[in-house]
Protein backbone atom coordinates (compact mmCIF):
# COMPACT_ATOMS: atom_id res chain seq x y z
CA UNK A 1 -42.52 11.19 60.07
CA UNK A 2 -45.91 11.66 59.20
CA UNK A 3 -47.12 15.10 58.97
CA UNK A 4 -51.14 16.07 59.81
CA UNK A 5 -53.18 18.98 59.07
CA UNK A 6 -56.02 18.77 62.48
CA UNK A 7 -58.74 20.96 64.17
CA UNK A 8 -58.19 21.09 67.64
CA UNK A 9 -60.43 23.68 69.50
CA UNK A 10 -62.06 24.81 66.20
CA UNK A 11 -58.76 26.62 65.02
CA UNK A 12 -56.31 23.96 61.76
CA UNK A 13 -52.72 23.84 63.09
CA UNK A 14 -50.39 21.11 61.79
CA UNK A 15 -48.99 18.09 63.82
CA UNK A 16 -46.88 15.71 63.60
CA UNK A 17 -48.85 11.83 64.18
CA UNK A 18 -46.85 9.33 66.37
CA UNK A 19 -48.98 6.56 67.76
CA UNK A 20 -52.54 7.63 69.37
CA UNK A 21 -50.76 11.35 70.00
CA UNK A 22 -50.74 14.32 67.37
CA UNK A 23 -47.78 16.76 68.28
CA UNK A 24 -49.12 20.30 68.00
CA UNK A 25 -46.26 21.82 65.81
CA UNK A 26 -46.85 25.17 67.06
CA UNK A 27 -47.15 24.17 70.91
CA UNK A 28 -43.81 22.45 70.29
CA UNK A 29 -41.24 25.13 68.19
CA UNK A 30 -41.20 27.84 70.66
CA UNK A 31 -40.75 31.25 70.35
CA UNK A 32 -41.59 32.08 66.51
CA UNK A 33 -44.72 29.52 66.72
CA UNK A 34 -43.63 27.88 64.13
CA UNK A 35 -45.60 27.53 61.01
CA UNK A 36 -49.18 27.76 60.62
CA UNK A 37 -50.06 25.47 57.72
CA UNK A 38 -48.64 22.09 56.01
CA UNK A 39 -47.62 24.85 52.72
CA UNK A 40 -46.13 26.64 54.91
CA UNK A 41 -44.33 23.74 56.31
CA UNK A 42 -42.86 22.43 53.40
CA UNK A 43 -42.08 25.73 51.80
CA UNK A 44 -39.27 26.38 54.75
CA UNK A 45 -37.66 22.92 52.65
CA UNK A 46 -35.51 20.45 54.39
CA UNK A 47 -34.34 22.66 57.27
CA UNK A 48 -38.04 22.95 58.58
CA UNK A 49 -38.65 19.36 58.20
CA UNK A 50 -35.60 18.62 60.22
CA UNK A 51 -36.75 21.32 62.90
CA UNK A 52 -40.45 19.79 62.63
CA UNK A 53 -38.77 16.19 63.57
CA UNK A 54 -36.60 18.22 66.15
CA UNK A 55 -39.55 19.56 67.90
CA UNK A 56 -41.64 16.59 67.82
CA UNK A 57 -38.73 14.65 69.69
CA UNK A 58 -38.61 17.20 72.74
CA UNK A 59 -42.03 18.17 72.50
CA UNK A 60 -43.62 19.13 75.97
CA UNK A 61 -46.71 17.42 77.32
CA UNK A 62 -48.93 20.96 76.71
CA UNK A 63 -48.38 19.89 72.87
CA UNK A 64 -48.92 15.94 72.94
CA UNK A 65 -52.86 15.88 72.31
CA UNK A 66 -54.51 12.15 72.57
CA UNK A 67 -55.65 11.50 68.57
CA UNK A 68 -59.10 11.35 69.51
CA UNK A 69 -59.33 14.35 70.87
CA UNK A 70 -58.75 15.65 67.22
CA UNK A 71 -60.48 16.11 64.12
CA UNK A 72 -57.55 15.32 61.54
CA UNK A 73 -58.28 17.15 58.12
CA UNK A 74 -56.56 16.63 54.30
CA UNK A 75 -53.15 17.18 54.76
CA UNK A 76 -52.91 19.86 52.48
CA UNK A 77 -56.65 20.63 52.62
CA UNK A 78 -56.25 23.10 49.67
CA UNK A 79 -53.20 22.18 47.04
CA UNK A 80 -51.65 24.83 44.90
CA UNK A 81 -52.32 22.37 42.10
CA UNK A 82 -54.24 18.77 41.78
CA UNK A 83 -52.64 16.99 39.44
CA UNK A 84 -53.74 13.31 38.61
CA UNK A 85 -52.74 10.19 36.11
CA UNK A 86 -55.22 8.48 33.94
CA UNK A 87 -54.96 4.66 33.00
CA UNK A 88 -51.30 4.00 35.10
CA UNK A 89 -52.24 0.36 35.91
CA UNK A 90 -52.08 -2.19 32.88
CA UNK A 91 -55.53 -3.88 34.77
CA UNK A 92 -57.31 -0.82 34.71
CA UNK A 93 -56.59 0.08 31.03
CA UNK A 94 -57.73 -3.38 30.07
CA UNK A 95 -60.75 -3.13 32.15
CA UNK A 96 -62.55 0.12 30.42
CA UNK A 97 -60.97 -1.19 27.20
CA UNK A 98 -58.60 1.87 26.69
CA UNK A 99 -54.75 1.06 25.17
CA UNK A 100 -52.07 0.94 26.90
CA UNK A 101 -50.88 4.65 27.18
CA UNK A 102 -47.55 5.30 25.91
CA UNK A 103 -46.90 8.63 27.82
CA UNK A 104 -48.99 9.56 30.92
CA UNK A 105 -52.14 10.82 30.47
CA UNK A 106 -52.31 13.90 32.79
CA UNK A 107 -55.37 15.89 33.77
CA UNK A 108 -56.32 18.02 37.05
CA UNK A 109 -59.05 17.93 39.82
CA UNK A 110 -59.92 21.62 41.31
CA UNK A 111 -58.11 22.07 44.60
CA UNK A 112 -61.69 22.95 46.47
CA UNK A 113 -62.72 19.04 45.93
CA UNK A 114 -60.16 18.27 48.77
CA UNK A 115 -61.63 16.77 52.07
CA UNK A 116 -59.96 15.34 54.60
CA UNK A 117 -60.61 11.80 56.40
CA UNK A 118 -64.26 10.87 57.50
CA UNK A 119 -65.52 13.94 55.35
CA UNK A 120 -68.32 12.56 53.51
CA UNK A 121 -68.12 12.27 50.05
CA UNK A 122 -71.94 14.14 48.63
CA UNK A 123 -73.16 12.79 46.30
CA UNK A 124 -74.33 15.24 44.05
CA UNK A 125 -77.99 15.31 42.34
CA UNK A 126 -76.99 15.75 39.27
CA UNK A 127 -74.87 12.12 38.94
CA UNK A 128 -76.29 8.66 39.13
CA UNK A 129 -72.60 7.21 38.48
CA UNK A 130 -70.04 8.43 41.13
CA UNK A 131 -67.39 5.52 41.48
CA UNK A 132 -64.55 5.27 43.41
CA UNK A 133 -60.74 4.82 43.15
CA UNK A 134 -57.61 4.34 45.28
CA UNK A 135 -54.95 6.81 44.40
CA UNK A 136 -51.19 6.51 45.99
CA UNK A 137 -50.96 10.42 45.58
CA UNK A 138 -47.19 12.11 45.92
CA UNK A 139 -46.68 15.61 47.49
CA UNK A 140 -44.07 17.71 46.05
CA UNK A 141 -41.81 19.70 48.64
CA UNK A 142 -39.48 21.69 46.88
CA UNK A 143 -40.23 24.05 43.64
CA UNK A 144 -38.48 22.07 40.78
CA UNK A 145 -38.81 22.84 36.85
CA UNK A 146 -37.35 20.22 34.34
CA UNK A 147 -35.51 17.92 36.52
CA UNK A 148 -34.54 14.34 35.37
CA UNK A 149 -36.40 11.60 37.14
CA UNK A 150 -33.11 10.71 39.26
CA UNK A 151 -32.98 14.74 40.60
CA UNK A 152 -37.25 14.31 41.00
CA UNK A 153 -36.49 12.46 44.20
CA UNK A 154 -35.33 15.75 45.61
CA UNK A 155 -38.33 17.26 45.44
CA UNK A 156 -41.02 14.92 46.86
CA UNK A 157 -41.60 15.90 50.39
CA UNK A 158 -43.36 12.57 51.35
CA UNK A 159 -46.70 10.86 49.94
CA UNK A 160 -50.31 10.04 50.71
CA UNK A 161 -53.40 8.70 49.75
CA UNK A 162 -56.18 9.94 47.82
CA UNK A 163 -59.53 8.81 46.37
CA UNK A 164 -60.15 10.14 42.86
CA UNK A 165 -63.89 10.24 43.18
CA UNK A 166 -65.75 10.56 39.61
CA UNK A 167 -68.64 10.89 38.44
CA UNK A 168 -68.81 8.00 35.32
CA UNK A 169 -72.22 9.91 33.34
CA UNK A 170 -70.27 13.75 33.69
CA UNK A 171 -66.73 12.32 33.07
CA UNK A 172 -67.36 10.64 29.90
CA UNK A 173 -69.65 13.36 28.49
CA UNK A 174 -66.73 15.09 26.55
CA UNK A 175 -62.98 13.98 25.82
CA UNK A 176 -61.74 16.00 28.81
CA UNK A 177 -62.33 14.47 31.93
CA UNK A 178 -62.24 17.52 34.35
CA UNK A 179 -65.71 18.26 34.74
CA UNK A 180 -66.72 14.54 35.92
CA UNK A 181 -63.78 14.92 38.47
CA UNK A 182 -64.01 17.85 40.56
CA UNK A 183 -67.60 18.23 42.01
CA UNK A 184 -66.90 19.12 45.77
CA UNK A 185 -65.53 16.66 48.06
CA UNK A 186 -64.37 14.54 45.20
CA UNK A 187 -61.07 13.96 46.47
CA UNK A 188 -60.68 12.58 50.23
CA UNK A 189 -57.36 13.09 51.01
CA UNK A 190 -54.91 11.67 54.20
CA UNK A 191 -54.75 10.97 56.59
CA UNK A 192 -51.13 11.49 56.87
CA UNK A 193 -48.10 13.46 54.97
CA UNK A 194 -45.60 10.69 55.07
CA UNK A 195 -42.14 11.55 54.54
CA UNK A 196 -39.86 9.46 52.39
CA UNK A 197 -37.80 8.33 55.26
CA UNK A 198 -40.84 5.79 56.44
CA UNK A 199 -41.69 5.16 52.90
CA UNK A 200 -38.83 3.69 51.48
CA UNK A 201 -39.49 2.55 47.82
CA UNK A 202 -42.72 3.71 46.67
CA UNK A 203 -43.07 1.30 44.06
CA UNK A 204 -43.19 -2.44 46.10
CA UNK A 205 -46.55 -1.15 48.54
CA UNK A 206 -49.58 -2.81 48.58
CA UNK A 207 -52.71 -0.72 47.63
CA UNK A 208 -56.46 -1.87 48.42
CA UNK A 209 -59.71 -0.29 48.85
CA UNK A 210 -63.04 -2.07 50.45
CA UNK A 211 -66.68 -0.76 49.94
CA UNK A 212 -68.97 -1.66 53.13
CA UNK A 213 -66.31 -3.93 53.59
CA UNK A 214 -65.56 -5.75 50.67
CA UNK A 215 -62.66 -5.68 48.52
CA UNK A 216 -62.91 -3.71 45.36
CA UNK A 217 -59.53 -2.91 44.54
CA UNK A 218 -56.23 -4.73 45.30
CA UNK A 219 -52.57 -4.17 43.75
CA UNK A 220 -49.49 -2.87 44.17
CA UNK A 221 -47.87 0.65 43.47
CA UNK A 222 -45.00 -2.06 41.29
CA UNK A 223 -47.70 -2.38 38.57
CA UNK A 224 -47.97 1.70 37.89
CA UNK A 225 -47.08 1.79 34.34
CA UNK A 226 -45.09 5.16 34.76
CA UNK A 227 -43.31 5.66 38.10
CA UNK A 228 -43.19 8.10 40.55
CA UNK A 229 -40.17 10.09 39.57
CA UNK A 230 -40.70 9.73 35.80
CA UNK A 231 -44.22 11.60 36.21
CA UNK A 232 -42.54 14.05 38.86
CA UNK A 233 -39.91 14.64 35.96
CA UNK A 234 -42.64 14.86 32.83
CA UNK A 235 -44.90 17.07 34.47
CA UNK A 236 -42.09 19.62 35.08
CA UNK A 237 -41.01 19.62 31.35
CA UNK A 238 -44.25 21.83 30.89
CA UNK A 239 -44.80 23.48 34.64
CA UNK A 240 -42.92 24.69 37.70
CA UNK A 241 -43.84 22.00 40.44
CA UNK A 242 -44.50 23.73 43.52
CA UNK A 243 -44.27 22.59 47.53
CA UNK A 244 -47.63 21.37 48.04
CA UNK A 245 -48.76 20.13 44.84
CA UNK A 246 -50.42 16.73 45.21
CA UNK A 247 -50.07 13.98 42.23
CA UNK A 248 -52.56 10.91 42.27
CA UNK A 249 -50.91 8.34 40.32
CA UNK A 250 -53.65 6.52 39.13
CA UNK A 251 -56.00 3.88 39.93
CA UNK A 252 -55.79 -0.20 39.99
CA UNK A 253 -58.58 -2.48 38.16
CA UNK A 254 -61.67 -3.24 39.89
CA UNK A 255 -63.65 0.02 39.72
CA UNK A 256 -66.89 0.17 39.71
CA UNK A 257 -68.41 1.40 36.39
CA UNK A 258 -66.54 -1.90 34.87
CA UNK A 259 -67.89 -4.65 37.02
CA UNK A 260 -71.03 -6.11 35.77
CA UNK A 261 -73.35 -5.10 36.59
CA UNK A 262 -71.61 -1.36 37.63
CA UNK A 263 -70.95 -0.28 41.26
CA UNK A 264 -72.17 2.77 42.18
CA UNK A 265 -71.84 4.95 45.18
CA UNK A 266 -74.95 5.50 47.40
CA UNK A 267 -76.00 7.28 50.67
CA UNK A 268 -74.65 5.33 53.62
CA UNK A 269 -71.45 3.75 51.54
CA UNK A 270 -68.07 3.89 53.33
CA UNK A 271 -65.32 3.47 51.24
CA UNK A 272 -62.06 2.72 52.90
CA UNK A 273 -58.52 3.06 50.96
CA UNK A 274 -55.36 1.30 52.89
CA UNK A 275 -51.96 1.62 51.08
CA UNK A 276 -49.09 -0.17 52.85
CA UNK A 277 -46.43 2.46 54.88
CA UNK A 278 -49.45 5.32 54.87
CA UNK A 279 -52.63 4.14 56.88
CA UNK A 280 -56.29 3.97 55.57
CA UNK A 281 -58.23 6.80 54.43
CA UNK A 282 -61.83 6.23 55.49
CA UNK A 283 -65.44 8.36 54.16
CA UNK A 284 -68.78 7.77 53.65
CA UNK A 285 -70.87 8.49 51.46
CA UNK A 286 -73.82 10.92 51.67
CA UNK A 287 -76.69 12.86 49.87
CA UNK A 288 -75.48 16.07 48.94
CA UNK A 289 -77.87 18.33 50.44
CA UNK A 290 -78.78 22.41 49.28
CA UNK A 291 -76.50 24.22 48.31
């Protein structure tokens, strides 16, 4: 199933994608309304993901809106927590020259850096270096605290895609690479929640991004270093994991402060990420204008 947070009318409700349709979720569940955002969603667990797929199935035609008539928005367009992997593809370790990590390097991206599909990515004043990079992201969907990486599979409510935007000149100014990592709209996110029913294993899909068109990036979620459930299980050996939480895995080779000479974004980019079983996330790239 794959779960959408959309703007239909000026008002975010949260569908369910099949085809060119969006099922309004709310339109569809009757009585109670159902819920009102994607947390909300996944915080009624299993049984309102079964309902969700229930409703979607009998769904009348007042709720079946064409795709196009919608603006579809991050899935979770504001994450309890951002949580993100540095260096969890062997290529991309090599290419900046960094070891091989022997435990996951972990750091965070504010939640209000979240956009959703064909949000442009601003590019702030203050960088001359913001790169790219195409993030298979996984969305937790049940509150777990140290579970084994066998029990983590219990708790991921489905995955998606996100680009860890960075800026290269703020990121590498200090040891701690939060600053360079969270300017607003720094992490497109989408287009779809998809459940782990359609997924299957996440760790044989293809993963490629393409700048104006050209390939930048292109691997496979087999080469992360540490997998899915082991960094669902590490991180919650230090925090409760929470439904909603996002978790970008980490980024192939072939971004751009590496190539020679380095590939930076500017006004009028579009930078499209396509990850096999979840669709393509698509946003340009603008001049961030006053604040």
């Amino acid at each position: 199933m794959r779960l959408v947070t959309f703007e239909h009318r000026g008002e975010a409700r949260v569908g369910v994608q099949s085809d060119n349709v969006v099922i309004d979720l709310r339109g569809a569940w009757g009585k109670d309304g159902g819920p009102a955002t994607m947390l909300a969603l996944l915080s009624g667990g299993p049984a309102a993901i079964a309902r969700a797929r229930e409703v979607a199935g009998a769904a009348p035609a007042s709720a079946r809106l064409p795709l196009a008539s919608v603006r579809l928005l991050a899935p979770i367009p504001r994450p309890p927590k951002m949580l993100c992997v540095g260096l969890n593809y062997r290529d991309h370790a090599e290419e900046t020259g960094a070891a091989i990590p022997q435990v996951p390097i972990f750091f965070t991206k504010a939640p209000s850096c979240v956009i959703g599909p064909g949000a442009a990515i601003a590019l702030p004043p203050e960088s001359q270096q913001v790169d790219y990079e195409a993030e298979f992201a996984v969305v937790i969907g049940a509150r777990c605290r140290r579970v084994t990486p066998e029990a983590a599979r219990a708790a991921v409510a489905g995955y998606t895609i996100v680009n860890d935007v960075s800026a290269r000149d703020w990121q590498f100014r200090t040891s701690q690479w939060f600053i360079g990592k969270t300017f607003d709209t720094f992490a497109p996110m989408g287009p779809a929640l998809v459940t782990p029913d359609e997924v299957g294993d996440p760790h044989v899909l293809d993963v490629g991004l393409r700048l104006n068109g050209q390939e930048m990036q292109r691997s496979n979620t087999r080469h992360l270093i540490f997998g899915v459930f082991d960094l669902v299980a590490e991180l919650s050996r230090v925090m409760t994991l929470e439904p909603g939480d996002v978790i970008a895995t980490g980024t192939p080779g072939g971004v751009g402060f590496t190539r020679k000479p380095p590939v930076f974004l500017k006004p009028g980019d579009r930078v499209e990420i396509t990850i096999a079983k979840l669709g393509t996330l698509a946003n340009p790239a603008s001049a961030d204008g006053p604040a």
